[in-house]
Protein backbone atom coordinates (compact mmCIF):
# COMPACT_ATOMS: atom_id res chain seq x y z
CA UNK A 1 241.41 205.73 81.56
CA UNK A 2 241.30 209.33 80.09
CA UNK A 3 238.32 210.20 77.79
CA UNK A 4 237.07 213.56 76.62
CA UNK A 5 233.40 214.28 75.78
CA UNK A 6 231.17 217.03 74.88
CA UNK A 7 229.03 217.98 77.84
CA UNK A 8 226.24 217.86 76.33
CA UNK A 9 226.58 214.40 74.19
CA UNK A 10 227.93 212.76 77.44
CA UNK A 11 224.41 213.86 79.78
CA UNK A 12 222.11 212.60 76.80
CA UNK A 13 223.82 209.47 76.48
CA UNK A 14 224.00 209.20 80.49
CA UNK A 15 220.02 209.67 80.55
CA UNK A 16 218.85 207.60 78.10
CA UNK A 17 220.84 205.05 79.72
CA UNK A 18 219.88 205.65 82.72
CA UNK A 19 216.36 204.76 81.83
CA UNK A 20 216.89 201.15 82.33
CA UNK A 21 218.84 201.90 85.76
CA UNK A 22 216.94 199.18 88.23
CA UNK A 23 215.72 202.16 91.03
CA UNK A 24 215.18 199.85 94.01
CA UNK A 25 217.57 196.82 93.86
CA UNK A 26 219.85 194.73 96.48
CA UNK A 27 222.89 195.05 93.86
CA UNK A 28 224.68 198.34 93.68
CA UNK A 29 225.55 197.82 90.37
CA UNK A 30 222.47 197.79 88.48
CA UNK A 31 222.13 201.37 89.73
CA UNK A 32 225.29 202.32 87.97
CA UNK A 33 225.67 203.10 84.00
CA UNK A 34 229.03 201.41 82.50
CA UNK A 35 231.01 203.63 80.72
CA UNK A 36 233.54 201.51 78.19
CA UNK A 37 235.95 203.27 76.26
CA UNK A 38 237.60 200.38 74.58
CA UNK A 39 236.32 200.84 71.14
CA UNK A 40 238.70 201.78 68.67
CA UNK A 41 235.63 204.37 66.45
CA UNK A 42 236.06 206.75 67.96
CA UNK A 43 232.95 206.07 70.42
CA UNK A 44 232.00 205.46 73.94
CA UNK A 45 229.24 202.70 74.75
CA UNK A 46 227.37 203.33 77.50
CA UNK A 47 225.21 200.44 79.10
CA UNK A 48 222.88 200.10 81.83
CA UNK A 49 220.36 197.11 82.95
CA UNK A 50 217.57 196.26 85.41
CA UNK A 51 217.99 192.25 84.36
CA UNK A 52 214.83 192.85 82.53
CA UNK A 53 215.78 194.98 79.82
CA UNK A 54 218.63 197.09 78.66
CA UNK A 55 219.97 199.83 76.80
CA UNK A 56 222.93 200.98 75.31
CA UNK A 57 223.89 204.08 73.48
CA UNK A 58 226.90 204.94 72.28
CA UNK A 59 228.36 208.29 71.94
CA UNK A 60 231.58 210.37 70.48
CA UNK A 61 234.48 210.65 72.57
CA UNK A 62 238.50 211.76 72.20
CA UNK A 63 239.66 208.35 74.07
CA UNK A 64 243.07 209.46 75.05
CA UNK A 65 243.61 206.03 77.15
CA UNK A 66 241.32 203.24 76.93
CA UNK A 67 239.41 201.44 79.92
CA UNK A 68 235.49 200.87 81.26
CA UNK A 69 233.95 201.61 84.50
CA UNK A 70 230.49 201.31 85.92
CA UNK A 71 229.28 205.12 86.91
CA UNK A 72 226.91 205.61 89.77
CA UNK A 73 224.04 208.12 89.84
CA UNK A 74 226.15 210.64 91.72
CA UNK A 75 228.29 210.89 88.57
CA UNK A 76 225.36 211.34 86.22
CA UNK A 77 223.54 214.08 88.19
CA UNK A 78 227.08 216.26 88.10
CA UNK A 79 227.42 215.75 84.09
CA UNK A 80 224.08 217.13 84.06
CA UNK A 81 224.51 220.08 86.01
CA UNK A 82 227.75 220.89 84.32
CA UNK A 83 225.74 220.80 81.04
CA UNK A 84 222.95 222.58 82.21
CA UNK A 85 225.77 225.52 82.29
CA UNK A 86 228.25 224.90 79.67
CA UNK A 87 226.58 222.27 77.39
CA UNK A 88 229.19 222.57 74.86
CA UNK A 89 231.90 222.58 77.31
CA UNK A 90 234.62 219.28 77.20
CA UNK A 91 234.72 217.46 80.15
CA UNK A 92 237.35 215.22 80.99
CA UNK A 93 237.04 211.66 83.20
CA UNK A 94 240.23 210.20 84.36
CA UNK A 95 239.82 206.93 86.30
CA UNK A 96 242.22 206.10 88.66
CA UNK A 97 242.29 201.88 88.08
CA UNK A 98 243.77 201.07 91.30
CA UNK A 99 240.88 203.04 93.42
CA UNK A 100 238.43 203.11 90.83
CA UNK A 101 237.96 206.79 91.33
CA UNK A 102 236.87 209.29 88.49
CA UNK A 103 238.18 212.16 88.10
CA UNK A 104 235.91 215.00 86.29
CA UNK A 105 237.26 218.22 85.51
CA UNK A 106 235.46 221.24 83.33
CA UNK A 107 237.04 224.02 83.12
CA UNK A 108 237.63 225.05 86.77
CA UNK A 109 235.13 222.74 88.02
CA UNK A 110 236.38 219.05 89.20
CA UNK A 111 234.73 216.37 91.22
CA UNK A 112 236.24 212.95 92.27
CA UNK A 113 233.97 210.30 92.33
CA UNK A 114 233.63 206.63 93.15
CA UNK A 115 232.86 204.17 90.54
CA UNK A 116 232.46 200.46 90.57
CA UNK A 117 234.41 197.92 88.44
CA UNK A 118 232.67 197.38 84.71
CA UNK A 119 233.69 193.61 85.27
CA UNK A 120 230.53 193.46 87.28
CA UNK A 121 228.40 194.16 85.20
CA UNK A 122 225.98 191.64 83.90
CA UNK A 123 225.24 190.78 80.41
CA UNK A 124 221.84 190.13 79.93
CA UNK A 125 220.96 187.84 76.74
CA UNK A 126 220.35 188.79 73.73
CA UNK A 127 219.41 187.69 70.35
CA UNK A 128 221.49 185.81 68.03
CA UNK A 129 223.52 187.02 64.90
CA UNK A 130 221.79 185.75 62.67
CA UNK A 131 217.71 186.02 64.32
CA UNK A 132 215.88 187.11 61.40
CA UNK A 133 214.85 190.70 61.12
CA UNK A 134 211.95 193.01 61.13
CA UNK A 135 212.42 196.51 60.09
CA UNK A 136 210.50 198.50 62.23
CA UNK A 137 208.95 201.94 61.38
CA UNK A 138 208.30 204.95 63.23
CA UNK A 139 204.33 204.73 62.33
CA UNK A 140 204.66 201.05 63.31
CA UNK A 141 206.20 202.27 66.88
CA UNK A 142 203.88 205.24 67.56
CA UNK A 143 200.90 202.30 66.90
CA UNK A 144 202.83 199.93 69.23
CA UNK A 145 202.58 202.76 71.92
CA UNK A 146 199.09 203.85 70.89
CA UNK A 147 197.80 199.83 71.56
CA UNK A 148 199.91 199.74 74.71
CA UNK A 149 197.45 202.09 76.71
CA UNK A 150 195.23 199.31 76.83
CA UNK A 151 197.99 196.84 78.79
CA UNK A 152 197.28 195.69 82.40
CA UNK A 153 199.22 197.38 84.89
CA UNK A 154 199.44 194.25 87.25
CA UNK A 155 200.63 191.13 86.82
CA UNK A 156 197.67 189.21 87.91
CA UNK A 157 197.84 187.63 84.41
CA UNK A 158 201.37 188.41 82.99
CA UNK A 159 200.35 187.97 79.63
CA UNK A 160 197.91 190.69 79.61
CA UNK A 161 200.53 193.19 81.18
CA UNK A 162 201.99 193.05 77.25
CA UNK A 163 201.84 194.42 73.68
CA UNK A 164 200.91 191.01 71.49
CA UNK A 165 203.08 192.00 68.19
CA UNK A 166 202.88 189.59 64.96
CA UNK A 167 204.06 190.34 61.61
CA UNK A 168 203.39 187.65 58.62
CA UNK A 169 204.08 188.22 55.38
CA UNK A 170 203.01 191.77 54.53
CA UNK A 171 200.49 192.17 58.04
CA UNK A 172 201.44 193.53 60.87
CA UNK A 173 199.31 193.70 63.92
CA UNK A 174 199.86 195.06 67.79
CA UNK A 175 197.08 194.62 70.54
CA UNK A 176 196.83 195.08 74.33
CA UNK A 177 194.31 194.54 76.56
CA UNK A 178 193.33 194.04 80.05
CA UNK A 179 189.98 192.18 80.84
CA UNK A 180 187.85 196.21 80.45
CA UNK A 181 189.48 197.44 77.87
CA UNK A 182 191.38 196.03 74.46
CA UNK A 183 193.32 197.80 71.42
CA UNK A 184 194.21 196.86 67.91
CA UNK A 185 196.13 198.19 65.69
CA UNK A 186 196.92 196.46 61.77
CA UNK A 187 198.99 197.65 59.01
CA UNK A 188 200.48 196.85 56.18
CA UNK A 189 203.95 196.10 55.49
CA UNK A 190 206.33 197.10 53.09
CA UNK A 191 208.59 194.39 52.89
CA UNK A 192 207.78 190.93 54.93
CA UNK A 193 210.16 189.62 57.35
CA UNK A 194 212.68 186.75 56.75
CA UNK A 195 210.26 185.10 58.90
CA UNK A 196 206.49 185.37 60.79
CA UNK A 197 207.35 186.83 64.33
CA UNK A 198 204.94 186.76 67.06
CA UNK A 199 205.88 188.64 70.23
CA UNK A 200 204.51 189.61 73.90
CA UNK A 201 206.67 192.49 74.78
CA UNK A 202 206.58 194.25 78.64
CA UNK A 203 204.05 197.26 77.46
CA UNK A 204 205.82 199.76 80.47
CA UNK A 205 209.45 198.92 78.09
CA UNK A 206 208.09 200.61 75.28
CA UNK A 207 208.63 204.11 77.26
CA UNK A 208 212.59 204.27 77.54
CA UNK A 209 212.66 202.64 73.46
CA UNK A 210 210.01 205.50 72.88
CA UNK A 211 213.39 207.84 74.39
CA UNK A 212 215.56 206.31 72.62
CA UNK A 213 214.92 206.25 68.88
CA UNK A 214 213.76 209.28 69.19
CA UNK A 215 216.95 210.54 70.40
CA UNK A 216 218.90 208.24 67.92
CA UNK A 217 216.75 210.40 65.10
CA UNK A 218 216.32 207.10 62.67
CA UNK A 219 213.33 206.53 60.11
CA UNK A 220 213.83 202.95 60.88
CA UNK A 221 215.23 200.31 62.85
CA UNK A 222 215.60 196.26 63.25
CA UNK A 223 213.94 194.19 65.48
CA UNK A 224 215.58 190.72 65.84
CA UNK A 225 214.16 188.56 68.28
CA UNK A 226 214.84 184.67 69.87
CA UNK A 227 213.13 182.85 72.50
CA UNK A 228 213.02 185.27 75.33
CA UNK A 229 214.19 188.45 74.03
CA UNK A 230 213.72 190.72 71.85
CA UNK A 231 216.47 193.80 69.98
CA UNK A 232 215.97 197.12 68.19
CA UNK A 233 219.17 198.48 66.87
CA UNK A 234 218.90 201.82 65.43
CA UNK A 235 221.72 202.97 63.11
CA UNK A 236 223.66 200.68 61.01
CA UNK A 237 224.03 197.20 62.20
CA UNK A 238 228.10 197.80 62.08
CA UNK A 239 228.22 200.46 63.75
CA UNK A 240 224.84 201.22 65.41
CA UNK A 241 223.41 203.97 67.61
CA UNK A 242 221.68 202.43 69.86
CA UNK A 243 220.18 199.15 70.95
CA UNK A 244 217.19 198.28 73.14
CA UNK A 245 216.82 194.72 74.80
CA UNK A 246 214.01 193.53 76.54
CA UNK A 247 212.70 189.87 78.22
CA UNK A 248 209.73 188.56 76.59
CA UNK A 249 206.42 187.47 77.98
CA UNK A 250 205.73 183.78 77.87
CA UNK A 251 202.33 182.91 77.47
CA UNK A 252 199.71 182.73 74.89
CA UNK A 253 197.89 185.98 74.30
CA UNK A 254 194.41 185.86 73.61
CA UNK A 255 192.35 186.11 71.01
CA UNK A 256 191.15 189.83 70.81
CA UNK A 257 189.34 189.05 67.28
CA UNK A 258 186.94 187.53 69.03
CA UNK A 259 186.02 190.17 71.21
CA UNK A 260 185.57 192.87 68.75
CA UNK A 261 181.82 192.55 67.64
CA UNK A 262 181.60 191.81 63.87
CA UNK A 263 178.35 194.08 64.12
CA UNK A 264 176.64 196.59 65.06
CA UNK A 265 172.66 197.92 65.89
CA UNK A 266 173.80 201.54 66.60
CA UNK A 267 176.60 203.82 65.46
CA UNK A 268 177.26 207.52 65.76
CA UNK A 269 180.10 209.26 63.65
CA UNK A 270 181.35 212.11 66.48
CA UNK A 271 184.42 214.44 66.49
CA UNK A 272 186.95 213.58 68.82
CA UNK A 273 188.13 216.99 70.72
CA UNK A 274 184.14 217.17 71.35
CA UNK A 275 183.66 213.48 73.09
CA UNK A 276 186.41 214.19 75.16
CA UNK A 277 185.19 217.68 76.09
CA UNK A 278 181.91 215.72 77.18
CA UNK A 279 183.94 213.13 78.99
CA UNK A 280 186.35 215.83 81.07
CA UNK A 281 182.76 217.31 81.92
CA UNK A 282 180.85 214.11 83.37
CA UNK A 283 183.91 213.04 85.21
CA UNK A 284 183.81 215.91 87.21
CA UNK A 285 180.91 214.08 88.94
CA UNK A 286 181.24 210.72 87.80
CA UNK A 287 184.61 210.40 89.16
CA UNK A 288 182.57 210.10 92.80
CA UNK A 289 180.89 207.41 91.71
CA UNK A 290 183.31 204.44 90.42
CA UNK A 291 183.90 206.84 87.13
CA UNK A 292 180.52 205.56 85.61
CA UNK A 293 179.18 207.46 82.44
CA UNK A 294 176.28 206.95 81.12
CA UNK A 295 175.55 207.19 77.28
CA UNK A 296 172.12 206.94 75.30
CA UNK A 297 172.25 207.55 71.87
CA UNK A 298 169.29 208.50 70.27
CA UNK A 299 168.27 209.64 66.91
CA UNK A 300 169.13 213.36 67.59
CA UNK A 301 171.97 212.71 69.12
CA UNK A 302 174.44 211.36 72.25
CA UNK A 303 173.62 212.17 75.54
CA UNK A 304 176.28 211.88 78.52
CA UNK A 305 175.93 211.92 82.13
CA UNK A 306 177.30 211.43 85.32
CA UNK A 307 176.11 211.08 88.79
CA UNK A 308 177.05 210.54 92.90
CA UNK A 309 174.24 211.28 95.09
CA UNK A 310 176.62 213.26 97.17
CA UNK A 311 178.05 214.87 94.63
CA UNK A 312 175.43 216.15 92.06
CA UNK A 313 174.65 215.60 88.07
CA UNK A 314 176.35 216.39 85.26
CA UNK A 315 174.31 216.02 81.74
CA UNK A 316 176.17 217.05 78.48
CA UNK A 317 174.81 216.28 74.66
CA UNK A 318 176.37 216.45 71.44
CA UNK A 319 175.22 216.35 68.18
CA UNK A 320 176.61 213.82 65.56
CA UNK A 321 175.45 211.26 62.38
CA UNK A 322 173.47 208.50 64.31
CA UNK A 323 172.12 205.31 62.72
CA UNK A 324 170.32 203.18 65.00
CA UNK A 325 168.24 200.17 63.97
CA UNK A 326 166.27 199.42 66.77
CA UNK A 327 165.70 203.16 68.55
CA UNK A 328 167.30 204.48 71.14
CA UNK A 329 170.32 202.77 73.14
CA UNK A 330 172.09 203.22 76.50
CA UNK A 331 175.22 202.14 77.80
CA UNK A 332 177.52 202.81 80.83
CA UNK A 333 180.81 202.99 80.47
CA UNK A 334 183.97 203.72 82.74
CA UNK A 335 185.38 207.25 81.78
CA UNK A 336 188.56 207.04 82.73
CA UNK A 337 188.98 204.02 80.53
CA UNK A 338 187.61 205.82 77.85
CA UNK A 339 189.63 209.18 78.22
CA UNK A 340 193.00 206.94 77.82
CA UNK A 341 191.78 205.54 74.40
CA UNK A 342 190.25 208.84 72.81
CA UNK A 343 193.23 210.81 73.83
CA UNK A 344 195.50 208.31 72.14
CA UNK A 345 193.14 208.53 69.38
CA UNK A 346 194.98 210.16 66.03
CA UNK A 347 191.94 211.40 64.00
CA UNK A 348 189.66 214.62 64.27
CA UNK A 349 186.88 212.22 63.86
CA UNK A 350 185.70 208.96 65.46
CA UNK A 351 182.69 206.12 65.09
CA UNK A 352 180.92 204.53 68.00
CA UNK A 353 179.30 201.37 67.05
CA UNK A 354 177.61 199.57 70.09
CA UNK A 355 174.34 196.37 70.19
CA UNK A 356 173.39 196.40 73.48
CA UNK A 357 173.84 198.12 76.94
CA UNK A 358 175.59 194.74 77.80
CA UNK A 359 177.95 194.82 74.92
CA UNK A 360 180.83 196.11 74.37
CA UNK A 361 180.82 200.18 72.84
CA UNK A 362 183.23 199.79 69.67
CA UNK A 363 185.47 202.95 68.98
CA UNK A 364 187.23 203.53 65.25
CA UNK A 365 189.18 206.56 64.26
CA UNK A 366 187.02 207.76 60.93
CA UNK A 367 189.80 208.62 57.90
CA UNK A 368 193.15 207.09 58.80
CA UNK A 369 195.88 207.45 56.66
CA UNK A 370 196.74 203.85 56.78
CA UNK A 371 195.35 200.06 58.27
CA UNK A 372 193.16 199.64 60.40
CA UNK A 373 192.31 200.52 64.50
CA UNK A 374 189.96 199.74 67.19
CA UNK A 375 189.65 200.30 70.22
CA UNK A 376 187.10 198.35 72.42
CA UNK A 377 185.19 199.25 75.75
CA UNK A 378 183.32 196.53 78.18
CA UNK A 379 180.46 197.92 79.32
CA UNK A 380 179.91 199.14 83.39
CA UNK A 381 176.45 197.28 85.07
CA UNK A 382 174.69 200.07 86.11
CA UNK A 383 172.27 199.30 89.67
């Protein structure tokens, strides 16, 4: 094998790969990002997997003799530091096949270095040919990611540690939540997939896909999904740019709808940057004292607070529209909670509907472009 690459277009291939690297596993190989120069375009694919999910990228390359190896992360730290000097610099990688030893040379700079074979490798699964397809947007990914914030970080109930996607006809809706928390996002599409799709995808995947299309620079891509997995290709399907595989989440997800409360007896229309001000303020205290916030809305306005006996107090109020029905209401919330889903909020201004101080305090961006969110909040029991 002899292959030339541009420094730089080698290391952001390497990276992104490297992203689905397992970090802590018993096989060697899933540490290692395989490097196949058998295409005839022109191209190198590179490939790495953790058995959960995947990703591959490929990437141009003068392929003077064709062959694949499996690169560990030795090899990927030294095409970064080359390009951190000469990004535009051609490196060269000459495997010996017999020893399975790579050769780098830049320049004056070479490094031997060895590899593992490509045959073992595993090939995770992956969707069929012919899986119908879902184009997916970049506003429908940023959403995905915006919902995912309210995933479970355990696996206490598996289900609940994913992003529930569905698209049917022209709707398309993502949701998370974790048993405190929940997030729902709903648009409308463009054109309705060859068929309904309903999907529990790993919310922590989202990150490295998140990497990639943004590197890949695409308006859209196709999602094509079967039992257990699901695909994103970006680029053309014949000759694509990248691809993103991940296992799916068996389980039923459930029904957030019924959460959300179809009413309200108080609701306050507030700008964002402001409420979050208010909450960075409270915490100071209230994260002494399980990150409780108190919140009593009142005709002239909210009123925030937080308090540890060791600590001290810390009482902030801002001003806003409030409607209340029956006067003035009070509810306790956990701030941290609510920090995550008003920073991934995308408006200047927000609406906080809430019934009781046993309810659950409703948030709504005020003035979206597009669809529909909400984000929703179980309330804290205050002693």
């Amino acid at each position: 094998m002899k292959v030339k690459f541009i420094t730089k277009d080698l290391t952001a291939a390497l990276l992104l790969a490297h992203g689905n690297m397992a970090r802590k596993s018993t096989l060697p190989i899933l540490s290692t990002v395989l490097l196949d120069c058998n295409g005839t375009d022109g191209r190198a694919r590179l490939f790495a997997t953790d058995l959960s999910s995947s990703t591959t990228i490929w990437t141009g390359a003068d392929v003077l003799e064709p062959y694949a190896i499996c690169v560990p992360p030795l090899f990927i730290d030294y095409i970064n530091g080359l390009a951190a000097n000469a990004k535009d610099a051609i490196v060269t990688v000459e495997v010996n096949k017999a020893t399975l030893v790579a050769t780098v040379t830049c320049g004056k700079r070479v490094a031997t270095i060895n590899c593992l074979d490509a045959d073992d490798m595993p090939t995770p699964s992956r969707p069929s040919a012919d899986a119908p397809t879902l184009q997916l947007t970049q506003v429908m990914l940023d959403e995905i990611i915006r919902t995912s914030i309210c995933a479970a970080t355990d696996d206490t109930r598996p289900v609940l540690a994913g992003v529930h996607i569905t698209a049917t006809d022209t709707k398309f809706t993502s949701a998370a939540a974790d048993g405190f928390r929940l997030a729902r996002r709903k648009l409308e599409l463009t054109q309705a997939p060859a068929a309904s799709m309903a999907l529990i995808v790993p919310a922590p995947a989202f990150s490295t896909l998140s990497h990639v299309w943004k590197w890949s620079g695409v308006a859209e891509g196709q999602v094509q999904a079967s039992q257990d997995v699901v695909m994103v290709t970006m680029g053309d399907a014949a000759q694509p740019l990248a691809q993103w595989v991940t296992r799916l989440i068996d389980g039923k997800f459930p029904d957030v709808d019924r959460v959300i409360p179809a009413q309200y007896h108080g609701r306050m229309i507030v700008n964002r940057k402001e409420l979050m001000a208010a909450f960075n303020e409270v915490m100071l205290v209230a994260a002494s004292s399980s990150n409780i916030v108190r919140m009593v809305f009142a005709e002239t306005g909210l009123t925030m607070s937080g308090n540890a006996a060791e600590v001290g107090t810390i009482t902030t109020d801002l001003d806003g529209i409030v409607h209340l029905a029956d006067g003035p209401l009070t509810i306790a919330v956990n701030g941290t909670l609510a920090r995550a889903i008003i920073g991934r909020m995308e408006t200047d201004t927000l609406a906080l509907e809430l019934q009781t101080a046993m309810n659950p305090l409703v948030i709504r961006p005020v003035g979206l472009a597009q669809g529909e969110f909400v984000a929703v909040l179980m309330p804290m029991t205050v002693r």
